[in-house]
Protein backbone atom coordinates (compact mmCIF):
# COMPACT_ATOMS: atom_id res chain seq x y z
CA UNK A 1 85.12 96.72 92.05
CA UNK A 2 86.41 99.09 94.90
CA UNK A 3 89.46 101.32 94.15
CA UNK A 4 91.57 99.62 96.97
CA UNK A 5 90.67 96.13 95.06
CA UNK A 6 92.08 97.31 92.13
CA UNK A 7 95.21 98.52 93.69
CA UNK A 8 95.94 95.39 95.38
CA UNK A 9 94.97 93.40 92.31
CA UNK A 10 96.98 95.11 89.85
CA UNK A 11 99.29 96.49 92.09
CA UNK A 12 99.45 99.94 91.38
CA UNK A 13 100.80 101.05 94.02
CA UNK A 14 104.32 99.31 93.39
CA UNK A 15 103.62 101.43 89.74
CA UNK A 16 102.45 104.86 91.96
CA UNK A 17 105.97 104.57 93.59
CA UNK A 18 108.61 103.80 91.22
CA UNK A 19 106.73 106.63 88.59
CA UNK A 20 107.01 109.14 91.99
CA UNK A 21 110.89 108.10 92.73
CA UNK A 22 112.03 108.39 88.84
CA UNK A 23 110.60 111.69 89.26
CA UNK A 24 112.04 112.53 92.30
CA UNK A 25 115.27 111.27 90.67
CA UNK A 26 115.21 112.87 87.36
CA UNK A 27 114.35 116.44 89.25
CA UNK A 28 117.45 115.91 91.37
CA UNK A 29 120.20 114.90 88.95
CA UNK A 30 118.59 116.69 85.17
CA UNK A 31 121.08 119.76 85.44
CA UNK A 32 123.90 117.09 85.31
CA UNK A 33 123.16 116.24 82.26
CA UNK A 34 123.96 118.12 78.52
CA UNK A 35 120.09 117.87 77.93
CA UNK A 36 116.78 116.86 79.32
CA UNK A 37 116.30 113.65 76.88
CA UNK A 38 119.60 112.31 77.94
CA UNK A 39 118.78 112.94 81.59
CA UNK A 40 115.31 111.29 81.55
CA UNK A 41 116.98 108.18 79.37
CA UNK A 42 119.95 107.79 82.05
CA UNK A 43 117.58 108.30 84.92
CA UNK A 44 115.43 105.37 83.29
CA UNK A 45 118.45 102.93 82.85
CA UNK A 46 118.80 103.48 86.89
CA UNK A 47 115.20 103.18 88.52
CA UNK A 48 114.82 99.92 85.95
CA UNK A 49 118.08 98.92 87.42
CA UNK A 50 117.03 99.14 90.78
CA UNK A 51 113.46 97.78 90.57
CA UNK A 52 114.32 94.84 88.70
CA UNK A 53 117.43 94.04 91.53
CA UNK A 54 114.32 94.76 93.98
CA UNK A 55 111.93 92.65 92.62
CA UNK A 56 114.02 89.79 92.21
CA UNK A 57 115.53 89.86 95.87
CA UNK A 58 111.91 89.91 97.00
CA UNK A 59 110.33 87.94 94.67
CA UNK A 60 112.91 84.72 94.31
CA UNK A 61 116.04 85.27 96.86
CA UNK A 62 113.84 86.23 99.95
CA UNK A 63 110.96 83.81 99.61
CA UNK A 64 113.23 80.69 98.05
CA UNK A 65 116.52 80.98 99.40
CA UNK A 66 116.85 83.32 102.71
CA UNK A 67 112.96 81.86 104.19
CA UNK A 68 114.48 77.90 103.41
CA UNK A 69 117.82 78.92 105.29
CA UNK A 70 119.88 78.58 102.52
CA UNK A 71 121.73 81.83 103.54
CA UNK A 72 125.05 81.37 102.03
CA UNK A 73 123.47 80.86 98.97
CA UNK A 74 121.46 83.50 99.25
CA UNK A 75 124.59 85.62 100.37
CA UNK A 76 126.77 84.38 97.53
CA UNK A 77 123.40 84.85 94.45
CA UNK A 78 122.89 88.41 96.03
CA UNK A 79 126.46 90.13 96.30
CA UNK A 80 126.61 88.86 92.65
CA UNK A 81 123.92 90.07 91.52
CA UNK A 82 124.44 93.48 92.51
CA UNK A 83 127.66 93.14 91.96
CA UNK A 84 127.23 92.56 87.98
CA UNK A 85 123.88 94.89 88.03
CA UNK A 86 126.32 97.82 88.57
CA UNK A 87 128.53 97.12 86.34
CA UNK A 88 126.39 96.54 83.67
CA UNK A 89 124.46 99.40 84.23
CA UNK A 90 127.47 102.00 84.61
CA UNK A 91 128.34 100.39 81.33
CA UNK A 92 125.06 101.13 79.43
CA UNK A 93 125.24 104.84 80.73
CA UNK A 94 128.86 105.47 79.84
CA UNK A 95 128.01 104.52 75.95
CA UNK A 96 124.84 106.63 76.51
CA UNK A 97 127.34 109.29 77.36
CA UNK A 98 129.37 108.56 74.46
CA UNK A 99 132.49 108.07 76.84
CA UNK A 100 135.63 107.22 74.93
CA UNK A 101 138.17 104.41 76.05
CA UNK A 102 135.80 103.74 79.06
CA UNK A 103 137.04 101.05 81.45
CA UNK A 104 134.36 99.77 83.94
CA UNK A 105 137.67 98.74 86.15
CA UNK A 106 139.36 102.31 85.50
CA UNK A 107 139.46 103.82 88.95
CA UNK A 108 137.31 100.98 90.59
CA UNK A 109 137.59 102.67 93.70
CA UNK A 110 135.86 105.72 92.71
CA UNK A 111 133.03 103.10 91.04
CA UNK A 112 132.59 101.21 94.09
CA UNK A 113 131.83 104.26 96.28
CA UNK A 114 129.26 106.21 94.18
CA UNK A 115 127.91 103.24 92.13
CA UNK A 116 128.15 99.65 93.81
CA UNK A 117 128.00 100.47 96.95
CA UNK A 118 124.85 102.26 97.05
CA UNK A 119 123.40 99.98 94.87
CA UNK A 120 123.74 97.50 97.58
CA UNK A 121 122.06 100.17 99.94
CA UNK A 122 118.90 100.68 97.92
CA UNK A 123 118.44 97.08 96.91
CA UNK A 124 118.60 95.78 100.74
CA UNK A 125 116.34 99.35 101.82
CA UNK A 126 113.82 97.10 99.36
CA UNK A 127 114.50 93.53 100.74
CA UNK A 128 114.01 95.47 104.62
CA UNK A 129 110.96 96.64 103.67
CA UNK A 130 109.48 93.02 102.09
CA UNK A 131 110.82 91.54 105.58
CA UNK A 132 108.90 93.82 107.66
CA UNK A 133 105.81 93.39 105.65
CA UNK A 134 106.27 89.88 106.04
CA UNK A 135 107.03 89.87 109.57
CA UNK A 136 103.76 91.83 110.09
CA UNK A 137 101.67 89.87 108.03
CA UNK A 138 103.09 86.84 110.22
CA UNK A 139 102.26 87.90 113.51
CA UNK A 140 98.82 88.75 112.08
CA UNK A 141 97.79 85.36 110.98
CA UNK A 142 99.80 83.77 114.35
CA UNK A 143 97.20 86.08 116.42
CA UNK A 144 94.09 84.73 114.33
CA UNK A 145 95.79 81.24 114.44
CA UNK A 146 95.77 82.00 118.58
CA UNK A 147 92.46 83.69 118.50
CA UNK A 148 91.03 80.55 117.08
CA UNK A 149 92.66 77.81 118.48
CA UNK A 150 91.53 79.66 121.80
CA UNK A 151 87.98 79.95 121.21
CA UNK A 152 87.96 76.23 119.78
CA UNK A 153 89.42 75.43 123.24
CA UNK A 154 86.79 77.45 124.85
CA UNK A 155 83.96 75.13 122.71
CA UNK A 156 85.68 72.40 123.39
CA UNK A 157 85.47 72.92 127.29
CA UNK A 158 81.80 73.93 127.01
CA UNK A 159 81.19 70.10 124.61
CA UNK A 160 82.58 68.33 127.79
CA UNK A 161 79.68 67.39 129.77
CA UNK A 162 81.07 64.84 131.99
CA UNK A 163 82.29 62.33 129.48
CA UNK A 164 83.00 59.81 131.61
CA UNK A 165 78.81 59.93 132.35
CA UNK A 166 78.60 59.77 128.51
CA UNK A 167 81.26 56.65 128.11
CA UNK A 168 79.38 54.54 130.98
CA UNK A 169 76.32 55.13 129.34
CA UNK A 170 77.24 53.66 126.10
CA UNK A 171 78.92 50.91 127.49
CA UNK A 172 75.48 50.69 128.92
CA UNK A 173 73.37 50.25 126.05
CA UNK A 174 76.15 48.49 124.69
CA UNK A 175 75.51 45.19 127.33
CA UNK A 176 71.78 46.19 126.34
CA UNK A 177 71.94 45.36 123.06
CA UNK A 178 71.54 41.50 122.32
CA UNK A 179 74.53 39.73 121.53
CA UNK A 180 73.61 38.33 118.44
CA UNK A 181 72.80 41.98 116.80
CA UNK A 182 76.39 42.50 116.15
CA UNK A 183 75.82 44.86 113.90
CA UNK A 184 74.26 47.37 116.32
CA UNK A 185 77.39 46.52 118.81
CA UNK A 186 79.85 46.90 115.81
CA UNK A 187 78.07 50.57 115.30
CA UNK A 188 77.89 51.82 118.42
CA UNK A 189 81.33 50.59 119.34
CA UNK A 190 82.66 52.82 116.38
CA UNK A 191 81.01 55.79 117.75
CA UNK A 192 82.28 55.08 120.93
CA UNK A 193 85.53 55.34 119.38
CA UNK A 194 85.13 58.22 117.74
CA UNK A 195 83.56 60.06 120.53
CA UNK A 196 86.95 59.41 122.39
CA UNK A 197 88.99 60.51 119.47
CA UNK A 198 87.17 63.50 119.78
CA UNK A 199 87.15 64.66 123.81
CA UNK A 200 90.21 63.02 123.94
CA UNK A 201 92.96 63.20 121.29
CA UNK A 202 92.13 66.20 119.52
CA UNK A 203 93.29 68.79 122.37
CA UNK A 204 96.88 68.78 120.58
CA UNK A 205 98.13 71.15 117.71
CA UNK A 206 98.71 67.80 115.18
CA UNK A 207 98.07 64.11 115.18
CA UNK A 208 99.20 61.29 113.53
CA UNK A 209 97.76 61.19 109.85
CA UNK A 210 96.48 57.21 110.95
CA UNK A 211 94.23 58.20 113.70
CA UNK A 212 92.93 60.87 111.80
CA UNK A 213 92.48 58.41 109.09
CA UNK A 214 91.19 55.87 111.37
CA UNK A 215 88.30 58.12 112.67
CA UNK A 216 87.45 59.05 109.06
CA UNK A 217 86.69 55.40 108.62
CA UNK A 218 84.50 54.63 111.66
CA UNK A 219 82.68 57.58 109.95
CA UNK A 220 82.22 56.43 106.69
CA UNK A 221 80.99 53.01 108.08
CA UNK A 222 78.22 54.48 110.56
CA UNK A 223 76.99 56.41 106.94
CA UNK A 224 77.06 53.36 105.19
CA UNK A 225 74.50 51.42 107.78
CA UNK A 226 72.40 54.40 107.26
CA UNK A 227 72.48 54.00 103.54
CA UNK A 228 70.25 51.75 101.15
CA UNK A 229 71.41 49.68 98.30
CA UNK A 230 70.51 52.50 96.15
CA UNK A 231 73.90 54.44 97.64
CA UNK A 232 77.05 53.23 97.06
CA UNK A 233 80.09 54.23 99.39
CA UNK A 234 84.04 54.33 98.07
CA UNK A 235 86.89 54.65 100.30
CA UNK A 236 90.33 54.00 99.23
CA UNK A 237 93.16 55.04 101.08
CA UNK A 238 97.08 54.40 99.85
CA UNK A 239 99.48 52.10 102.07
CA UNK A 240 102.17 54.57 102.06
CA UNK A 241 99.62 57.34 103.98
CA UNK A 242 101.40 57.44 107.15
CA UNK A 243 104.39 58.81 109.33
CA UNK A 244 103.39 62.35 109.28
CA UNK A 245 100.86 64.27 111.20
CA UNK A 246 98.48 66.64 110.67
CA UNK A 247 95.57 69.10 112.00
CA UNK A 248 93.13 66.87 114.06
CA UNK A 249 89.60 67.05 112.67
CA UNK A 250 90.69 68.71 109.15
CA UNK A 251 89.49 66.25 106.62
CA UNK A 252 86.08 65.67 108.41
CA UNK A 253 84.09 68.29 107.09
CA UNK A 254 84.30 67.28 103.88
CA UNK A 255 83.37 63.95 104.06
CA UNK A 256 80.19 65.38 106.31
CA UNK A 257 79.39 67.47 103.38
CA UNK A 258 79.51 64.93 100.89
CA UNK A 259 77.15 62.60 102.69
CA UNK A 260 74.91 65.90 103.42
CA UNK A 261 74.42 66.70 99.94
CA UNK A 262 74.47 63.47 98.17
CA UNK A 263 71.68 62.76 95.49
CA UNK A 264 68.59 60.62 96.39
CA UNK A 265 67.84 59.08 92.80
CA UNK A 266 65.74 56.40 92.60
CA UNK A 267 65.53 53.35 90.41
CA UNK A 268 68.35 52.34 88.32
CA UNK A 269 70.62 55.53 89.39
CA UNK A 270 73.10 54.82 91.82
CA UNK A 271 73.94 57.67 94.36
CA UNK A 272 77.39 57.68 95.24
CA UNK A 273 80.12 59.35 97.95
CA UNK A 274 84.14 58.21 96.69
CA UNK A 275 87.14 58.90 99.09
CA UNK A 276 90.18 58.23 97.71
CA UNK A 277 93.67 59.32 99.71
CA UNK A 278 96.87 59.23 98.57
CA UNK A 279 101.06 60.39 98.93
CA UNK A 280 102.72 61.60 96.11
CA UNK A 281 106.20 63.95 95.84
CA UNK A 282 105.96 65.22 99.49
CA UNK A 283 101.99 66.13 99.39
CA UNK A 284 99.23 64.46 100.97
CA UNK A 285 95.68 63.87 98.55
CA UNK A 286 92.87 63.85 99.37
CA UNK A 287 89.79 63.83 97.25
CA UNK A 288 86.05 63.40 97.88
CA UNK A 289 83.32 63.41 95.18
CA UNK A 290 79.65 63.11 95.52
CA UNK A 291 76.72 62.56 92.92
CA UNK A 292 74.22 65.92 93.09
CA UNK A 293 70.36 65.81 92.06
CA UNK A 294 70.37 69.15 89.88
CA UNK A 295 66.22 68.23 89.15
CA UNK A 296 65.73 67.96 92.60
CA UNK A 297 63.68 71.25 93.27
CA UNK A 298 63.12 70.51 97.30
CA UNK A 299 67.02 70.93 97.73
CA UNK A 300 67.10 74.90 97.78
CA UNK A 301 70.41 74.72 100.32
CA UNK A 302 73.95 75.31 98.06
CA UNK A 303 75.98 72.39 97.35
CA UNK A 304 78.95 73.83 99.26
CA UNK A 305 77.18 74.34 102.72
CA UNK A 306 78.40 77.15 105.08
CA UNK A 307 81.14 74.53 106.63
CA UNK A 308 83.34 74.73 103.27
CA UNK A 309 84.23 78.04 104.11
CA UNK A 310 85.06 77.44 107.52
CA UNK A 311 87.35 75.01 106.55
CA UNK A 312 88.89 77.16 103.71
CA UNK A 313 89.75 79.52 106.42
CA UNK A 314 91.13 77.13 108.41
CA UNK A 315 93.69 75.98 106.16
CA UNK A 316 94.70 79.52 105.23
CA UNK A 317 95.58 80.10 108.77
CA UNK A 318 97.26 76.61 109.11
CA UNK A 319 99.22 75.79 106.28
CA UNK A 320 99.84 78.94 104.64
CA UNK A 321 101.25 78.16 100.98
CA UNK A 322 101.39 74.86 101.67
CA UNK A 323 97.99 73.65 100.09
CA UNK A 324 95.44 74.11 97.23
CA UNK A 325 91.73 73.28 97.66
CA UNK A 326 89.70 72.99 94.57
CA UNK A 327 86.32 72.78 94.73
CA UNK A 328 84.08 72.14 91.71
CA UNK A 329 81.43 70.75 89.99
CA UNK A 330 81.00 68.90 86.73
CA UNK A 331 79.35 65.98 85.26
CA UNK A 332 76.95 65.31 87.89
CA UNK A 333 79.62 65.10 90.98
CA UNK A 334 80.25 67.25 93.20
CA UNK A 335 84.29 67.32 94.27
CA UNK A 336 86.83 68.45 95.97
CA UNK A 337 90.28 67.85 96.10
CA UNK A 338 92.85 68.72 98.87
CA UNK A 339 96.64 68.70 98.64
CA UNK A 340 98.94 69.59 101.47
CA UNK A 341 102.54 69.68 101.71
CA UNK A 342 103.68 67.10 104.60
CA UNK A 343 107.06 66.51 106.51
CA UNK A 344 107.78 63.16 108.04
């Protein structure tokens, strides 16, 4: 594993810099002190002080209170916290110091100007820092987000060859078609659909969850008239999975890959796809599974495709911490199961 991996894994960096500033520390303030073991103690009470203060501004206040504009919440948890932090610490030090009759509120004033005060200093130096990271890494994935919706525009422009040609020719062979084949009509009406869906609808930044839904379907039932007896095809989808939106064309891929890489058993083995969506708690579900021929030799191409990826990617950019994507295989099936935070 590279060096810079195991920095960022184990984050030894963070460790590089707090060993370098209680150093820094100790050199400054050791001829204070009646001895070096007493300096390096006190000077160890402060710096775990401050990086635990640090730590849990950035790693719970920032991220759960300040991000979800709960700022007087996060004003009121903060100034307390630092608040008792001092005290405490100046506490622990003075009995380290073996200072008789000591009263943390004896000359407060004195306290709050070299103790509090610059607590509060150091402690929001941290939190400026974790903002500006933050801030950075933020207009870094809104320039990829850009950078990609832009060259999906620029595909989508180049797809567009004269759709209202493609639309009258389909109606076309739909009149073509005899009337009592409804099943071709029923077919090629549902790609008709979905062909506008596509040209159409998706040009926007989010959809309504029952279109997206509703092209899913027209999907799933042009793969079932391709399939045999010998496949079987599940699609459940919850009543309650509307009034929200989402990405257009997000779900899609996986129910392409499922159908792409589905077993071909023969005989008494059934080869299956299952769709199931669901709301629970704020999240949107939604699974797809697949049977996989692990015997079948001819099949050298992974499971997973190259278009899982794609689509991993895609959701990092688009709903940062807001899903999980699991991807697996067990038993024979092939799944994966998608969960994304929705607001109505």
């Amino acid at each position: 594993m590279p060096a810079r991996s195991i920095i960022a894994r184990y984050k030894l960096n963070h460790l590089l810099f707090w060993i370098i500033f209680f150093a820094g520390w100790y050199f400054l303030r050791v001829d204070d002190f009646a001895s070096r073991s007493l300096a390096f103690w006190v000077t160890a009470v402060k710096v775990f002080d401050l990086a635990l203060m640090v730590y849990i501004t950035n790693l719970v206040l920032i991220p759960h209170l300040l991000y979800k504009r709960k700022y007087i919440l996060f004003t009121v948890i903060y100034v307390i916290m630092i608040f008792g932090s001092s005290l405490l610490k100046v506490t622990i030090i003075a009995n380290m110091l073996n200072m008789q009759n000591f009263d943390v509120f004896n000359n407060f004033r004195t306290r709050l100007y070299d103790n509090i005060i610059p607590h509060y200093l150091l402690v929001s130096t941290g939190a400026a820092i974790k903002l500006l990271f933050d801030y950075a890494i933020a207009q870094k994935r809104l320039a990829e987000i850009t950078k990609e919706r832009a060259e999906a525009e620029l595909k989508f422009l180049k797809s567009q060859i004269n759709p209202h040609f493609i639309f009258n020719s389909i109606n076309s062979i739909y009149f073509l078609i005899d009337k009592n084949n409804k099943e071709a009509r029923e077919a090629l009406h549902k790609f008709s659909d979905m062909l506008r869906y596509q040209l159409y609808e998706c040009g926007g930044e989010k959809i309504p969850i029952e279109k997206e839904l509703m092209y899913l379907e027209d999907y799933v039932a042009l793969q079932r008239l391709r399939k045999d007896e010998q496949y079987r095809v599940e699609y459940t989808c919850a009543p309650d999975v509307k009034g929200f939106f989402i990405e257009p064309l997000l779900l899609i891929p996986f129910v392409e890959n499922s159908f792409k890489h589905i077993s071909h058993f023969s005989g008494d083995r059934i080869n299956q796809v299952s769709i199931d969506v669901s709301r629970s708690n704020g999240e949107f579900n939604f699974s797809v599974a697949n049977t996989v021929d692990r015997s079948n030799k001819s099949n050298t191409e992974p499971v997973g495709g190259i278009g899982l990826p794609n689509v991993r990617r895609r959701l990092e950019l688009l709903y940062p911490d807001k899903h999980s994507l699991d991807i697996h295989e067990e038993e024979g099936w092939f799944k994966i199961d998608l969960r994304l935070k929705v607001e109505t």
